[in-house]
N, C-alpha and C. Protein backbone atom coordinates (compact mmCIF):
# COMPACT_ATOMS: atom_id res chain seq x y z
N UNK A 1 -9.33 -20.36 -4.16
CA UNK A 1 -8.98 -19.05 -3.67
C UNK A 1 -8.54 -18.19 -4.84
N UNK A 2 -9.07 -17.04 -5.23
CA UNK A 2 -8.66 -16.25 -6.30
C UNK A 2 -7.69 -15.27 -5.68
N UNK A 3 -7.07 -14.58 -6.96
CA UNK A 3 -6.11 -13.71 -6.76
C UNK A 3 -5.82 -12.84 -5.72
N UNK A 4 -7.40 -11.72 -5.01
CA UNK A 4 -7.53 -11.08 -4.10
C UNK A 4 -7.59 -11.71 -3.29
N UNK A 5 -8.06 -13.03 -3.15
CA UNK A 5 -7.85 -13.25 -1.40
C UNK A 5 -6.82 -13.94 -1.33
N UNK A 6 -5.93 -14.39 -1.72
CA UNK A 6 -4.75 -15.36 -1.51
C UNK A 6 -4.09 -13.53 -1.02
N UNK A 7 -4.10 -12.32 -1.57
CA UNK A 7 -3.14 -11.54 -1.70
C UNK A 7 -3.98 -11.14 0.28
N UNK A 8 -5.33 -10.92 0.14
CA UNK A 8 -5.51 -10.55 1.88
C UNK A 8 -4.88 -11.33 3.15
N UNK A 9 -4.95 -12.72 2.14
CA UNK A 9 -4.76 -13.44 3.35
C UNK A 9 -3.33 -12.95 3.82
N UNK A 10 -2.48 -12.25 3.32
CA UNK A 10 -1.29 -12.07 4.31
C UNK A 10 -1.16 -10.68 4.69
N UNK A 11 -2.60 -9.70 5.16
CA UNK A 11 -2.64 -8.41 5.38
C UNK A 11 -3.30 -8.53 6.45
N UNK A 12 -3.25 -7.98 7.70
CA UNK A 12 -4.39 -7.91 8.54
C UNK A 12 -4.15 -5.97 9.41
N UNK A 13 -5.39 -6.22 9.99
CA UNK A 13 -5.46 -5.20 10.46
C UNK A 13 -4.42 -4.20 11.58
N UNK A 14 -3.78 -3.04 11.16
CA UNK A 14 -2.76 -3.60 12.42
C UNK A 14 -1.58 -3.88 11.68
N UNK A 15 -1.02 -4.62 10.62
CA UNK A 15 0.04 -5.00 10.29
C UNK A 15 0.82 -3.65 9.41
N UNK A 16 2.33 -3.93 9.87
CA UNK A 16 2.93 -2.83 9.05
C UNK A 16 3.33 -3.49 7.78
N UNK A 17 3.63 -2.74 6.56
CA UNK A 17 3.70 -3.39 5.21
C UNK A 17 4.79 -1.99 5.28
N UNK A 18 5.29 -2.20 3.99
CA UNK A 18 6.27 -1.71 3.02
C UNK A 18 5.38 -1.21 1.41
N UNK A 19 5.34 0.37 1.30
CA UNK A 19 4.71 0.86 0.39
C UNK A 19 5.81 1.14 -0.90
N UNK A 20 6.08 0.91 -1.67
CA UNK A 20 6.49 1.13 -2.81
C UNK A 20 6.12 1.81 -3.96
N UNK A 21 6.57 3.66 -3.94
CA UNK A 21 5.77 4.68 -5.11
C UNK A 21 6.84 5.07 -5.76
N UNK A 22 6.46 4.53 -7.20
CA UNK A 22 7.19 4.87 -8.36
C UNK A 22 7.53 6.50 -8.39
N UNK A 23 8.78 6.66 -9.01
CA UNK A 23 8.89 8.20 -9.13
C UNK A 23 9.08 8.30 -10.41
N UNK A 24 8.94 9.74 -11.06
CA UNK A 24 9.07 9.85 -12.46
C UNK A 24 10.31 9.49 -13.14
N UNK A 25 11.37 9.42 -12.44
CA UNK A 25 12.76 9.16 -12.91
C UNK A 25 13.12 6.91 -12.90
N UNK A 26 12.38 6.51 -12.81
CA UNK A 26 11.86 5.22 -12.95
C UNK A 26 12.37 4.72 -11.81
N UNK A 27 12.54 5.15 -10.75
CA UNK A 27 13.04 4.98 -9.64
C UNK A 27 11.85 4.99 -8.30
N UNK A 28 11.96 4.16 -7.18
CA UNK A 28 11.28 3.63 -6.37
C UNK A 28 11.58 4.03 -4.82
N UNK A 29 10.65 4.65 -4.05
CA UNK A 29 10.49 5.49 -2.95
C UNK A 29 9.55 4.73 -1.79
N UNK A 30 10.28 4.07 -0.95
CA UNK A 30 10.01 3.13 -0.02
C UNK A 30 9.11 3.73 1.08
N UNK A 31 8.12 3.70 1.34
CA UNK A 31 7.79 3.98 2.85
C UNK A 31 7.40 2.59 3.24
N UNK A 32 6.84 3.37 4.55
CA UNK A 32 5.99 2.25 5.54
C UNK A 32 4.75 2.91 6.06
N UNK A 33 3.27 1.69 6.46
CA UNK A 33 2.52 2.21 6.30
C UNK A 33 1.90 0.86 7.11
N UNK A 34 0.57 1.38 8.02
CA UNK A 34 -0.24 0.76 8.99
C UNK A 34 -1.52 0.35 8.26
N UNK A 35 -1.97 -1.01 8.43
CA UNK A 35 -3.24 -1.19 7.86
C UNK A 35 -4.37 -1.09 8.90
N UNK A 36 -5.16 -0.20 8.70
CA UNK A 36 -6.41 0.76 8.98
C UNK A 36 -7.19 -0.67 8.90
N UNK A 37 -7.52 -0.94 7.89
CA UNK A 37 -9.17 -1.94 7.89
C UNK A 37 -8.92 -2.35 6.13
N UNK A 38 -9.35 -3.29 6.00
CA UNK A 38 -9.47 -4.39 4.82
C UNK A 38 -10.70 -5.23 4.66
N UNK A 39 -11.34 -4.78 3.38
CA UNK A 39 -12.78 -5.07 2.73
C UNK A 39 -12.71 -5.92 1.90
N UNK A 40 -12.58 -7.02 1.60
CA UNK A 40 -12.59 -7.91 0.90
C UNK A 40 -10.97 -7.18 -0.22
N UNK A 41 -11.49 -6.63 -1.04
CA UNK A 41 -9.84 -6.32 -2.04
C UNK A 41 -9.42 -4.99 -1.37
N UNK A 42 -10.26 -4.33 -0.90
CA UNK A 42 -9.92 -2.78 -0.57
C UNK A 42 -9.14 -2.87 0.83
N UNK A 43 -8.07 -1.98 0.82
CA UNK A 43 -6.99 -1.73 1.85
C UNK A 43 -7.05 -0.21 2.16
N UNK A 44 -7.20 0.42 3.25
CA UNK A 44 -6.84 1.13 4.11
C UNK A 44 -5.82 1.24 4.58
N UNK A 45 -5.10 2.14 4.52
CA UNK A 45 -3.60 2.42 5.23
C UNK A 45 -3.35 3.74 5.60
N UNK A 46 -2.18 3.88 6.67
CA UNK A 46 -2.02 5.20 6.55
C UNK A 46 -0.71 4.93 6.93
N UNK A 47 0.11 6.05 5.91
CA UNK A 47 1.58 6.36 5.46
C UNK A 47 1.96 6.85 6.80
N UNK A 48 3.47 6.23 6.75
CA UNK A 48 4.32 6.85 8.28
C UNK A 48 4.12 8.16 8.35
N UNK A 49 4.52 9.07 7.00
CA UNK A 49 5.03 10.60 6.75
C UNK A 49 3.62 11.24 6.80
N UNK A 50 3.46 12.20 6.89
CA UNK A 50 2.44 13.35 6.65
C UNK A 50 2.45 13.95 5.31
N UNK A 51 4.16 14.29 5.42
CA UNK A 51 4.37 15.07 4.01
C UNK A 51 5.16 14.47 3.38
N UNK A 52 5.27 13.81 2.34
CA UNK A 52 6.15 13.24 1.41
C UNK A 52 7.04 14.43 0.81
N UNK A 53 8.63 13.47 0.30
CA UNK A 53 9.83 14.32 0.59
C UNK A 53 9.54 15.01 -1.30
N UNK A 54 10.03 15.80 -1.08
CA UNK A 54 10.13 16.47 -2.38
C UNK A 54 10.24 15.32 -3.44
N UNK A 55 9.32 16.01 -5.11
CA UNK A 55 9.86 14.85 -5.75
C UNK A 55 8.60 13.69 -5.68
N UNK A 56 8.18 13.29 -4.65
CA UNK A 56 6.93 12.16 -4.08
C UNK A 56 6.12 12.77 -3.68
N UNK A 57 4.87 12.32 -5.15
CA UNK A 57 3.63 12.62 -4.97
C UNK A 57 2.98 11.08 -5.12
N UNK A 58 1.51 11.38 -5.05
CA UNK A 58 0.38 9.94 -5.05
C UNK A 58 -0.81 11.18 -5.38
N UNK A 59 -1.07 10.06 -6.03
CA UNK A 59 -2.63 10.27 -7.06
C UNK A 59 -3.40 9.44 -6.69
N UNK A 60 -4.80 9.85 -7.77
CA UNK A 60 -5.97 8.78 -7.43
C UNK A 60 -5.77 7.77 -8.92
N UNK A 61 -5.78 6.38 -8.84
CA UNK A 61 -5.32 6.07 -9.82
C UNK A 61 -3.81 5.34 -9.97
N UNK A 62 -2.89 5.88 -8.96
CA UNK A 62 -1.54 5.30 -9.23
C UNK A 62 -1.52 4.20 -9.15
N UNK A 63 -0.61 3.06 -9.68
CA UNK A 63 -0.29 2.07 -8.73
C UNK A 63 0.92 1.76 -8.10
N UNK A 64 0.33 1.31 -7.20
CA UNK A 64 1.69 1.15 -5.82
C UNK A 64 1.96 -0.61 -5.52
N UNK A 65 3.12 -0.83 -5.28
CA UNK A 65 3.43 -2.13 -4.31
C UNK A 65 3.45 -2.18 -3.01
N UNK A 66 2.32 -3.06 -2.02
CA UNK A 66 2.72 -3.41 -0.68
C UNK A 66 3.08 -4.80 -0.47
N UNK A 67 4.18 -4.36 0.20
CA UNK A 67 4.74 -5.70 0.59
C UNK A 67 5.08 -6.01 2.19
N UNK A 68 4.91 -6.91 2.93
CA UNK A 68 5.12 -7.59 4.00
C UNK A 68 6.15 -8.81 4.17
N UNK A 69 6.57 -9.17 5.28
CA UNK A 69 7.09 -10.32 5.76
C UNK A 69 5.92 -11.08 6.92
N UNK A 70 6.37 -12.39 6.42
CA UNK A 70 5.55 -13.26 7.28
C UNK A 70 6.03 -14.65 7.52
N UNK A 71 6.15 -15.36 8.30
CA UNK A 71 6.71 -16.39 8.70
C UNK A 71 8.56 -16.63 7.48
N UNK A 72 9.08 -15.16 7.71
CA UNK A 72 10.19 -15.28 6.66
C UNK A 72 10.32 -15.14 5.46
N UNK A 73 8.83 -15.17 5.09
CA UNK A 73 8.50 -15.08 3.42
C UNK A 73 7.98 -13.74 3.39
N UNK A 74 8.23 -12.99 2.14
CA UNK A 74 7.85 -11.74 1.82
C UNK A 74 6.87 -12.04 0.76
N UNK A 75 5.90 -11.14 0.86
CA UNK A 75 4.39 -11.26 0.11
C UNK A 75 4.64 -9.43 -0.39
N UNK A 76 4.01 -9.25 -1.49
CA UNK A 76 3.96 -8.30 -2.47
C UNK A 76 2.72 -8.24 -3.29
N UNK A 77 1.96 -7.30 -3.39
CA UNK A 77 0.60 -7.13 -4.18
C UNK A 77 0.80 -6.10 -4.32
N UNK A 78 0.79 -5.93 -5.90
CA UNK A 78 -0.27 -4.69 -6.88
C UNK A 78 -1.50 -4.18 -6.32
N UNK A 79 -1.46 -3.07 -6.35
CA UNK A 79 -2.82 -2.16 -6.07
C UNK A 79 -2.80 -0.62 -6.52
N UNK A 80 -3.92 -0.18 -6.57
CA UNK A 80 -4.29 1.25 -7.15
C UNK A 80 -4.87 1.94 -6.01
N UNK A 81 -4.23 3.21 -5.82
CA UNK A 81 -4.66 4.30 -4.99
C UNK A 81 -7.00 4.63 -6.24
N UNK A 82 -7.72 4.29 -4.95
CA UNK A 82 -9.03 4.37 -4.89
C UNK A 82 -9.25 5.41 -4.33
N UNK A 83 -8.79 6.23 -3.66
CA UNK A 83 -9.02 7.88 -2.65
C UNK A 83 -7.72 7.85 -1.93
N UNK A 84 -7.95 9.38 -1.52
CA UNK A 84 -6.42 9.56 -0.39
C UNK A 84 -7.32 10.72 0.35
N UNK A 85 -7.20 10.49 1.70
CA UNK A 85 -7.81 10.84 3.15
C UNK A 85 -6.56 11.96 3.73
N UNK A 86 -7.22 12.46 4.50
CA UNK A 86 -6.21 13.56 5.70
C UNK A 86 -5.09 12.69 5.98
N UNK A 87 -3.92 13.26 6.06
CA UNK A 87 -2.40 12.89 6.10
C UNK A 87 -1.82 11.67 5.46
N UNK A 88 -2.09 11.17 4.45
CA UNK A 88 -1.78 10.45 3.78
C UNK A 88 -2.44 9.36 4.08
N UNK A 89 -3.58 9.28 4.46
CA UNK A 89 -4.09 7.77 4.56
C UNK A 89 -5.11 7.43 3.05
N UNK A 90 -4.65 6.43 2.61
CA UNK A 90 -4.62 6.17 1.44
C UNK A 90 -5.84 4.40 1.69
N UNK A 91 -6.96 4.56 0.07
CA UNK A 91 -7.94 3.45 0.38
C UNK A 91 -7.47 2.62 -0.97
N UNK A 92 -6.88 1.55 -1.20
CA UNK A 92 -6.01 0.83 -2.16
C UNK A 92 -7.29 -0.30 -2.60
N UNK A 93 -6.98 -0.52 -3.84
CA UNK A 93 -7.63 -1.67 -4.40
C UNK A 93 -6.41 -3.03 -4.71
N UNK A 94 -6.87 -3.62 -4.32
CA UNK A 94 -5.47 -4.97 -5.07
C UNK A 94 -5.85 -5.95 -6.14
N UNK A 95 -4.93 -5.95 -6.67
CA UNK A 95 -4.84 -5.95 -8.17
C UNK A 95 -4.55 -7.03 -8.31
């Protein structure tokens, strides 16, 4: 099992995760976020917020942390914003 799929296997469709976007002040801006559909590495999501709070932006290119809980254990994967869709729904690569 390589890197990307050990990291899918704890994402499914439907599941809420924990988004993690760096801010310029080296500081870290928590949302939450629904998974849309998952392509082999590529993730679909869409962000709770519409409008992110002042201060929090996302690019094409960034990278972000999602993280989940699952049977008690928390899982965390690297990924890069690949496009961003109407109201923040965002298409992630994992890293």
């Amino acid at each position: 099992m390589n890197t990307n799929e050990y990291c899918t296997s704890h994402y499914s469709t439907g599941k809420k995760v924990e988004v993690d976007i760096p801010l310029l002040n080296a500081q870290t801006f928590r949302d939450w976020a629904i998974i849309n559909e998952i392509d082999e590495d590529l993730v679909s999501l869409q962000l709770s917020r519409d409008i992110l709070p002042d201060g929090v932006s996302l690019r094409v290119g960034q990278i972000l942390t999602i993280r989940s809980e699952n049977d008690c254990q928390i899982h965390s994967c690297r990924c890069f914003i690949v496009s961003m869709g109407y109201d923040n729904e965002l298409l992630l690569r994992l890293t």
